[in-house]
N, C-alpha and C. Protein backbone atom coordinates (compact mmCIF):
# COMPACT_ATOMS: atom_id res chain seq x y z
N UNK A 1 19.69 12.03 7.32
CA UNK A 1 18.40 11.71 7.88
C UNK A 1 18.49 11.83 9.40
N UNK A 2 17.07 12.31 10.18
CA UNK A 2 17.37 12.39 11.39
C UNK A 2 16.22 11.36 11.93
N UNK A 3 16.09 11.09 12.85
CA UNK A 3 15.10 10.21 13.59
C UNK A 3 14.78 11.06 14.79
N UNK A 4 13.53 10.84 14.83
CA UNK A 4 12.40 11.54 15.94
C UNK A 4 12.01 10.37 16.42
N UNK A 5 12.59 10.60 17.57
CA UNK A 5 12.09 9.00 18.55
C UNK A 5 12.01 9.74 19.58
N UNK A 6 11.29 9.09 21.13
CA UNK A 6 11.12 9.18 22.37
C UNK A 6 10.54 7.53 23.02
N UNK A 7 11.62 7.33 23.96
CA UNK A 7 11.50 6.14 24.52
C UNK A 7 10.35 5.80 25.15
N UNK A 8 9.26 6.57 25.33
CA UNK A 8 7.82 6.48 25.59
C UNK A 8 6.74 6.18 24.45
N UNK A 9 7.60 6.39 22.90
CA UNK A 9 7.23 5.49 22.07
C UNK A 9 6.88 4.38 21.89
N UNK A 10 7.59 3.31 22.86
CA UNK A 10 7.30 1.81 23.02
C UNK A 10 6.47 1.61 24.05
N UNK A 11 6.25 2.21 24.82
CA UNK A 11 5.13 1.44 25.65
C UNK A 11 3.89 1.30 25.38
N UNK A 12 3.10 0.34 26.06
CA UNK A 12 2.26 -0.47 25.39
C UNK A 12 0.52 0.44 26.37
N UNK A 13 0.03 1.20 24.83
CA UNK A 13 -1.20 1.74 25.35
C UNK A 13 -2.42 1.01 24.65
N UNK A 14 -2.52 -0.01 24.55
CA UNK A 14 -3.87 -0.97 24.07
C UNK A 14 -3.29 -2.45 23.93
N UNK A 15 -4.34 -3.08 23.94
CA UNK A 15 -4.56 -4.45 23.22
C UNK A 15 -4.05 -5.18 22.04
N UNK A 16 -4.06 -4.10 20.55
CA UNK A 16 -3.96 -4.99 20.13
C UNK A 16 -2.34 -5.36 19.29
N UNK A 17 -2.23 -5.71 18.91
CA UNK A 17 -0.58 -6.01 18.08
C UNK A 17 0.07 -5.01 17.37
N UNK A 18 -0.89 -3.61 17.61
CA UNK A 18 0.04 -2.45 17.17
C UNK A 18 0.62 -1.65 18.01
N UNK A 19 0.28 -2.09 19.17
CA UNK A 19 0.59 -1.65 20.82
C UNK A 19 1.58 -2.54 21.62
N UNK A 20 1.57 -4.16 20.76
CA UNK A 20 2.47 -4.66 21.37
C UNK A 20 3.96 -4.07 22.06
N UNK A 21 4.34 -4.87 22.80
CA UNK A 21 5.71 -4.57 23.80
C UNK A 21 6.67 -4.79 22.46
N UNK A 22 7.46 -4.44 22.26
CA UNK A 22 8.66 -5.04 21.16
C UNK A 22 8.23 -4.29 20.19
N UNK A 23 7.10 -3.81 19.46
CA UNK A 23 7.02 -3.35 18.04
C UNK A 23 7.68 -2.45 17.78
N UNK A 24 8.78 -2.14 17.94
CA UNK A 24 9.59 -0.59 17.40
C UNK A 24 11.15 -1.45 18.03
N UNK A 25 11.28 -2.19 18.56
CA UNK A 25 12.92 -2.47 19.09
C UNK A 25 13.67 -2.53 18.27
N UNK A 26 13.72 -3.47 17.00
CA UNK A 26 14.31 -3.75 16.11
C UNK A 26 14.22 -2.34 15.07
N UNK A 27 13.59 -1.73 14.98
CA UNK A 27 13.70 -0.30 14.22
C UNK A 27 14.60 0.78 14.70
N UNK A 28 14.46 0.63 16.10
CA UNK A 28 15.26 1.94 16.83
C UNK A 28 16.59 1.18 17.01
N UNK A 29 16.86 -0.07 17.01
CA UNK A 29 18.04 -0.77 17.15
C UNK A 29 18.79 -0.82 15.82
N UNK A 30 18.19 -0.99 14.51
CA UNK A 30 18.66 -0.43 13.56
C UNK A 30 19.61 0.65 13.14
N UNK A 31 18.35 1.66 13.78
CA UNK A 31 18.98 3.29 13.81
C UNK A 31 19.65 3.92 14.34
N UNK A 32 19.90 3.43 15.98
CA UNK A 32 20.40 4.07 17.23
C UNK A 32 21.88 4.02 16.40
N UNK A 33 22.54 4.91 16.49
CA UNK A 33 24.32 5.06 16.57
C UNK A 33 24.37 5.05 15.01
N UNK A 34 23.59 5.50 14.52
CA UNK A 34 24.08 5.47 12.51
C UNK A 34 23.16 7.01 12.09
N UNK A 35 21.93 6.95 12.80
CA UNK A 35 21.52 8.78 12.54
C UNK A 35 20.67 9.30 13.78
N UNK A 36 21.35 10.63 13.61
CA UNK A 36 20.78 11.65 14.71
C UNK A 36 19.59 11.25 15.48
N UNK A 37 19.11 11.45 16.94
CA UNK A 37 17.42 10.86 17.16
C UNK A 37 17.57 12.37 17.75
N UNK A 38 16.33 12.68 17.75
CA UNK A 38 15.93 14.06 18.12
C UNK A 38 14.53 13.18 19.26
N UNK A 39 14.17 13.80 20.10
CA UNK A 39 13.47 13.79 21.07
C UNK A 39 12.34 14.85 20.95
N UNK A 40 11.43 14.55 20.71
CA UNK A 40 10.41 15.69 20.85
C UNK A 40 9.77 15.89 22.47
N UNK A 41 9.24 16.61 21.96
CA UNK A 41 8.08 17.07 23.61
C UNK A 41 7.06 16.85 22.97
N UNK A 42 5.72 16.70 24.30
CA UNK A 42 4.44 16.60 23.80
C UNK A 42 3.77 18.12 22.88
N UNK A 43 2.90 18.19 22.24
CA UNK A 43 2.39 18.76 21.45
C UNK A 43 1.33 19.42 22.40
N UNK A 44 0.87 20.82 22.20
CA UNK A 44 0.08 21.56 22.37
C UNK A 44 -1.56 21.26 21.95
N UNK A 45 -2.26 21.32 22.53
CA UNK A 45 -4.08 20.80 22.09
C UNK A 45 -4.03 21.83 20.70
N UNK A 46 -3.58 23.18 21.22
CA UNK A 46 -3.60 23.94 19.75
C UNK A 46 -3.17 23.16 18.51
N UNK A 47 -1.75 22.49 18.89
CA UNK A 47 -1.11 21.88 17.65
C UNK A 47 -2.17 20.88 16.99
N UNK A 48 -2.66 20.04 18.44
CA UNK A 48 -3.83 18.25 17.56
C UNK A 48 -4.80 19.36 16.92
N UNK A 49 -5.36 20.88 17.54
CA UNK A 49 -6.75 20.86 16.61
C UNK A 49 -6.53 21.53 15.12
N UNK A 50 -5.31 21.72 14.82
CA UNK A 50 -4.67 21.98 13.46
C UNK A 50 -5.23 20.80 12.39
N UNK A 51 -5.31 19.67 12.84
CA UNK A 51 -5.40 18.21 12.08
C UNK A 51 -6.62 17.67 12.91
N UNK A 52 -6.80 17.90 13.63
CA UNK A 52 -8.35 17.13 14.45
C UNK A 52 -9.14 17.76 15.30
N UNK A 53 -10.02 16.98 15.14
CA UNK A 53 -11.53 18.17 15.90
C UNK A 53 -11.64 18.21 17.24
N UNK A 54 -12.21 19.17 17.73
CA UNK A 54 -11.98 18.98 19.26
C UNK A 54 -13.40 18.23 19.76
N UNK A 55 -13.70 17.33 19.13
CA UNK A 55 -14.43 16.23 19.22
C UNK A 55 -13.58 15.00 19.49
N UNK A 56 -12.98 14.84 18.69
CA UNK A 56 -11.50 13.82 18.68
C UNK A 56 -10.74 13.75 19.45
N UNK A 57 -10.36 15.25 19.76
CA UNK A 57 -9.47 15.64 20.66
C UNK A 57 -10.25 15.35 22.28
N UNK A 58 -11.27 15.77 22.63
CA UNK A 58 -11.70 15.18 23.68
C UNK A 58 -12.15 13.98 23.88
N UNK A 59 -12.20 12.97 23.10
CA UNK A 59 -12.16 11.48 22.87
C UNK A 59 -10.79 11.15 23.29
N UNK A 60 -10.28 11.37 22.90
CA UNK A 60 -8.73 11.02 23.06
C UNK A 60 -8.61 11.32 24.86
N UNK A 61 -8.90 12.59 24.66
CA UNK A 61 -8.39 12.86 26.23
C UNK A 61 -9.31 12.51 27.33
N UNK A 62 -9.99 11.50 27.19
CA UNK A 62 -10.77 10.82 28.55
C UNK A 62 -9.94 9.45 28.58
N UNK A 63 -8.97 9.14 27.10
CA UNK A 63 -8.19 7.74 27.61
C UNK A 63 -6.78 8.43 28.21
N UNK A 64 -6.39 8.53 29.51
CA UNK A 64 -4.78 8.74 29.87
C UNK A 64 -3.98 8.80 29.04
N UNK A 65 -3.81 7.06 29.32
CA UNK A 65 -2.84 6.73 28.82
C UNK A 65 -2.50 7.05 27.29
N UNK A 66 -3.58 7.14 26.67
CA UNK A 66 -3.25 6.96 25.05
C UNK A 66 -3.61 8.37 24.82
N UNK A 67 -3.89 9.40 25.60
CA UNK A 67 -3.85 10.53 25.71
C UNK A 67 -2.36 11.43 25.26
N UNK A 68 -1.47 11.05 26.46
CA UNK A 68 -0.20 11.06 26.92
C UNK A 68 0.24 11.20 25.67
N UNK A 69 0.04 9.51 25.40
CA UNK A 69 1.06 9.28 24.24
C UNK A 69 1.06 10.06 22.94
N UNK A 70 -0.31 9.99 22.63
CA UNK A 70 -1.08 10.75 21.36
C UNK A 70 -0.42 12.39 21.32
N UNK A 71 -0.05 12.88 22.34
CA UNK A 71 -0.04 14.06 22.38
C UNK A 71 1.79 14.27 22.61
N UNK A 72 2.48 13.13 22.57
CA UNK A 72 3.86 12.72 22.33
C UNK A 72 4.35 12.38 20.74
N UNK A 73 3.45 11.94 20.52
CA UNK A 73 2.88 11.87 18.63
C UNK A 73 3.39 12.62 18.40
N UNK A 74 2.02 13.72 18.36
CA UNK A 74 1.83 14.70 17.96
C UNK A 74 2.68 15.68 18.04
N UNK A 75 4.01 15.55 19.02
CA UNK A 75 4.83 16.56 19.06
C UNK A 75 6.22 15.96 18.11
N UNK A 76 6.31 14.64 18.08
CA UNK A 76 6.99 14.31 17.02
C UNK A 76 6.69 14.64 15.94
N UNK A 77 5.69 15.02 15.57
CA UNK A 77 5.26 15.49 13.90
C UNK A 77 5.31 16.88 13.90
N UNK A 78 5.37 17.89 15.24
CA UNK A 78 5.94 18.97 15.10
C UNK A 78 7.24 19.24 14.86
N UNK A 79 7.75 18.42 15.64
CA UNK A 79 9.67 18.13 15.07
C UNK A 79 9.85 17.86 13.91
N UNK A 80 9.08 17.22 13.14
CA UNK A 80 10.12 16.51 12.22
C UNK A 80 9.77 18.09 11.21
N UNK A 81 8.19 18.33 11.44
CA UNK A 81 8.09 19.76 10.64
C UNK A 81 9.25 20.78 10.98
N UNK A 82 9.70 20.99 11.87
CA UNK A 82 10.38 21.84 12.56
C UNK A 82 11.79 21.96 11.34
N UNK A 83 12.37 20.48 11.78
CA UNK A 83 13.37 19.89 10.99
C UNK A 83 13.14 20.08 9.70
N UNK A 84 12.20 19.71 9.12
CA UNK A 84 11.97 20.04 7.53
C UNK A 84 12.13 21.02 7.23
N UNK A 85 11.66 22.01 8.25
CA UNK A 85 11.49 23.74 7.61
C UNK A 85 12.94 24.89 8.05
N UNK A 86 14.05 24.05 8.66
CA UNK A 86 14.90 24.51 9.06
C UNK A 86 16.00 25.31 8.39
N UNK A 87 15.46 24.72 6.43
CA UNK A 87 16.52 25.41 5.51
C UNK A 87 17.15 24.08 5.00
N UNK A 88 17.57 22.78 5.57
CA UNK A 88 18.69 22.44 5.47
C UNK A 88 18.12 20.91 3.98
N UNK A 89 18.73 21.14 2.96
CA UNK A 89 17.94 19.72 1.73
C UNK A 89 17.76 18.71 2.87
N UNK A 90 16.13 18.16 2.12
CA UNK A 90 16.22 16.70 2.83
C UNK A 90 14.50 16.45 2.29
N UNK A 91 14.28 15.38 2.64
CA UNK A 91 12.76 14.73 2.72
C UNK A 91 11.88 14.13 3.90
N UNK A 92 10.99 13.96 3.29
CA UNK A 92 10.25 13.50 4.09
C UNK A 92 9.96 11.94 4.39
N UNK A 93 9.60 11.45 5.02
CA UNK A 93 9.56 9.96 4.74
C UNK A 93 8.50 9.30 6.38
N UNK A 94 7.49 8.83 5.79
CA UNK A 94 6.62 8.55 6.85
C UNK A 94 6.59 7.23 6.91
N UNK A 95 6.78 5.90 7.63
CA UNK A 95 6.61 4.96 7.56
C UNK A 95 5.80 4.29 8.61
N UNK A 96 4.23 4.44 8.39
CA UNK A 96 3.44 3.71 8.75
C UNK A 96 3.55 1.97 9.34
N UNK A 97 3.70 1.41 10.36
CA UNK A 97 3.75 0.67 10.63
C UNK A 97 2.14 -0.09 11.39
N UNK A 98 1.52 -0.34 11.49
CA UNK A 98 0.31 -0.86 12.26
C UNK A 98 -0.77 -1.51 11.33
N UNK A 99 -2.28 -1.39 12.05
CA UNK A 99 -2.91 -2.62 11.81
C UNK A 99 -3.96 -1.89 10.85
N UNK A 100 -4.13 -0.63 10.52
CA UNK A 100 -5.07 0.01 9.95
C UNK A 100 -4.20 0.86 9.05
N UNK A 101 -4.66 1.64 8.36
CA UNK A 101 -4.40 2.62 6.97
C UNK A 101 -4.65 3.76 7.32
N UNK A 102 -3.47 5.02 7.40
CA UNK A 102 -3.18 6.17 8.32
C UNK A 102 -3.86 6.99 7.26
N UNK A 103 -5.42 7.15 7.16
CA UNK A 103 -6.11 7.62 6.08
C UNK A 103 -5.91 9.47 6.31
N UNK A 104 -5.55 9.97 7.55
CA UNK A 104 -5.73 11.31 7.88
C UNK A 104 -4.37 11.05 7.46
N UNK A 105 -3.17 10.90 8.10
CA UNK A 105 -1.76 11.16 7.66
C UNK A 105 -1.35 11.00 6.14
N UNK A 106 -2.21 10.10 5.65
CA UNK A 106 -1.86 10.05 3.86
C UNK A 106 -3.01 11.33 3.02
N UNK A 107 -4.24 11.56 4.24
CA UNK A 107 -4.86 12.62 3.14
C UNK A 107 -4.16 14.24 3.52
N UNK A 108 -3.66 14.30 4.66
CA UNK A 108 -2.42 15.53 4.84
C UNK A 108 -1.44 15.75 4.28
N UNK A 109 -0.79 14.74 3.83
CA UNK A 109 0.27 15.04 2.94
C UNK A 109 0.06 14.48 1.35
N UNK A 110 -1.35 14.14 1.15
CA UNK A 110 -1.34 13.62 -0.49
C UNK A 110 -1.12 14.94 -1.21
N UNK A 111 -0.92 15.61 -1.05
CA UNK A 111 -0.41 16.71 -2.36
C UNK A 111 0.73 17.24 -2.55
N UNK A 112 1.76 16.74 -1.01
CA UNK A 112 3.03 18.07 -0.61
C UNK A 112 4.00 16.39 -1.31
N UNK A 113 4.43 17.27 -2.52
CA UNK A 113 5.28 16.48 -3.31
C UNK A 113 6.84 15.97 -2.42
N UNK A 114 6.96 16.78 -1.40
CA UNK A 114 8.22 16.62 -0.46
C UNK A 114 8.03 15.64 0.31
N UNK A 115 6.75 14.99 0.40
CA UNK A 115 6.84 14.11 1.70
C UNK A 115 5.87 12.43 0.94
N UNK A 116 6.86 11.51 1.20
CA UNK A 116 6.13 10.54 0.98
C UNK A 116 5.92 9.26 1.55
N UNK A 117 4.40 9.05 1.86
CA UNK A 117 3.84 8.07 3.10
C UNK A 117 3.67 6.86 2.39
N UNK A 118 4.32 6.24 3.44
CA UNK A 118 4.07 4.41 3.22
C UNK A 118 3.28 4.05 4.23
N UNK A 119 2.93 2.90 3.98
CA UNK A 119 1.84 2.09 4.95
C UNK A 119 1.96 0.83 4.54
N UNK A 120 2.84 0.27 5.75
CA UNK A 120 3.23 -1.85 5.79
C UNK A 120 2.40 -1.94 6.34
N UNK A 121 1.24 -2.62 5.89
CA UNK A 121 -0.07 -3.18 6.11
C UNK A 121 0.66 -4.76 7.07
N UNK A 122 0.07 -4.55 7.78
CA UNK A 122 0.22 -5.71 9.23
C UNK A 122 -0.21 -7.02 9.28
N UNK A 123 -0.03 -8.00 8.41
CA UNK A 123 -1.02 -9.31 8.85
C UNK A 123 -0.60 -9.86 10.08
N UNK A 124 -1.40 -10.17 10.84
CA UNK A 124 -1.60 -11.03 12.31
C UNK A 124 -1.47 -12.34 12.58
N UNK A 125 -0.76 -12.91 12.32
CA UNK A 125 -1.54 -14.56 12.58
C UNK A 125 -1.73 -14.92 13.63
N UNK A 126 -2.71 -15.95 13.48
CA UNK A 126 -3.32 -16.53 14.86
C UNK A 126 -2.87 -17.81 14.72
């Protein structure tokens, strides 16, 4: 297994508890020094309008910050494709972490029998 991380992953672009500071430490601290991390680059506007409209896409890009990031995403999901399609056995494995239900990322891959998405639904307490 390889891991697609970038340390600009953790910083904090909103409000609410899926943006928090800390939400990924204990995951990448897990992983760091047991499997590969690959580093992506940001993703091409060509690449987001593959999966989103350039309605979306210019929504996105009037917020900076979550611009940036979104488009740091998005180049992680070109990697890991990259990686998948490289020849070498392996799977897929998406693990949804946050406060909503990754309804575009589970209706993209609901048919490709190679890849399979989870979603840890988030309770909050107050």
């Amino acid at each position: 297994m390889q891991i697609i991380y970038h340390p600009r992953f953790t910083e904090v672009y909103a409000a609410d508890p899926a943006a928090a500071r800390g939400r990924l430490d204990a995951a990448i601290d897990t992983v760091s020094g047991v499997y590969p991390v690959l580093e992506p680059s940001p993703a091409a506007d060509s690449d987001i309008l593959l999966v989103h409209s350039e309605e979306h896409l210019q929504r996105i890009r009037g917020k900076d910050r979550v611009y940036d990031l979104a488009l740091l995403a998005g180049g992680g999901a070109v990697k890991a494709a990259e990686t998948a399609c490289s020849g070498k056995p392996g799977f897929g494995l998406i693990i949804d972490i946050d406060l909503h239900f990754g309804d575009g990322t589970n209706g993209f891959y609901r048919h490709d029998p190679d890849i399979t998405y989870h979603h840890l639904e988030s309770k909050v307490l107050c």
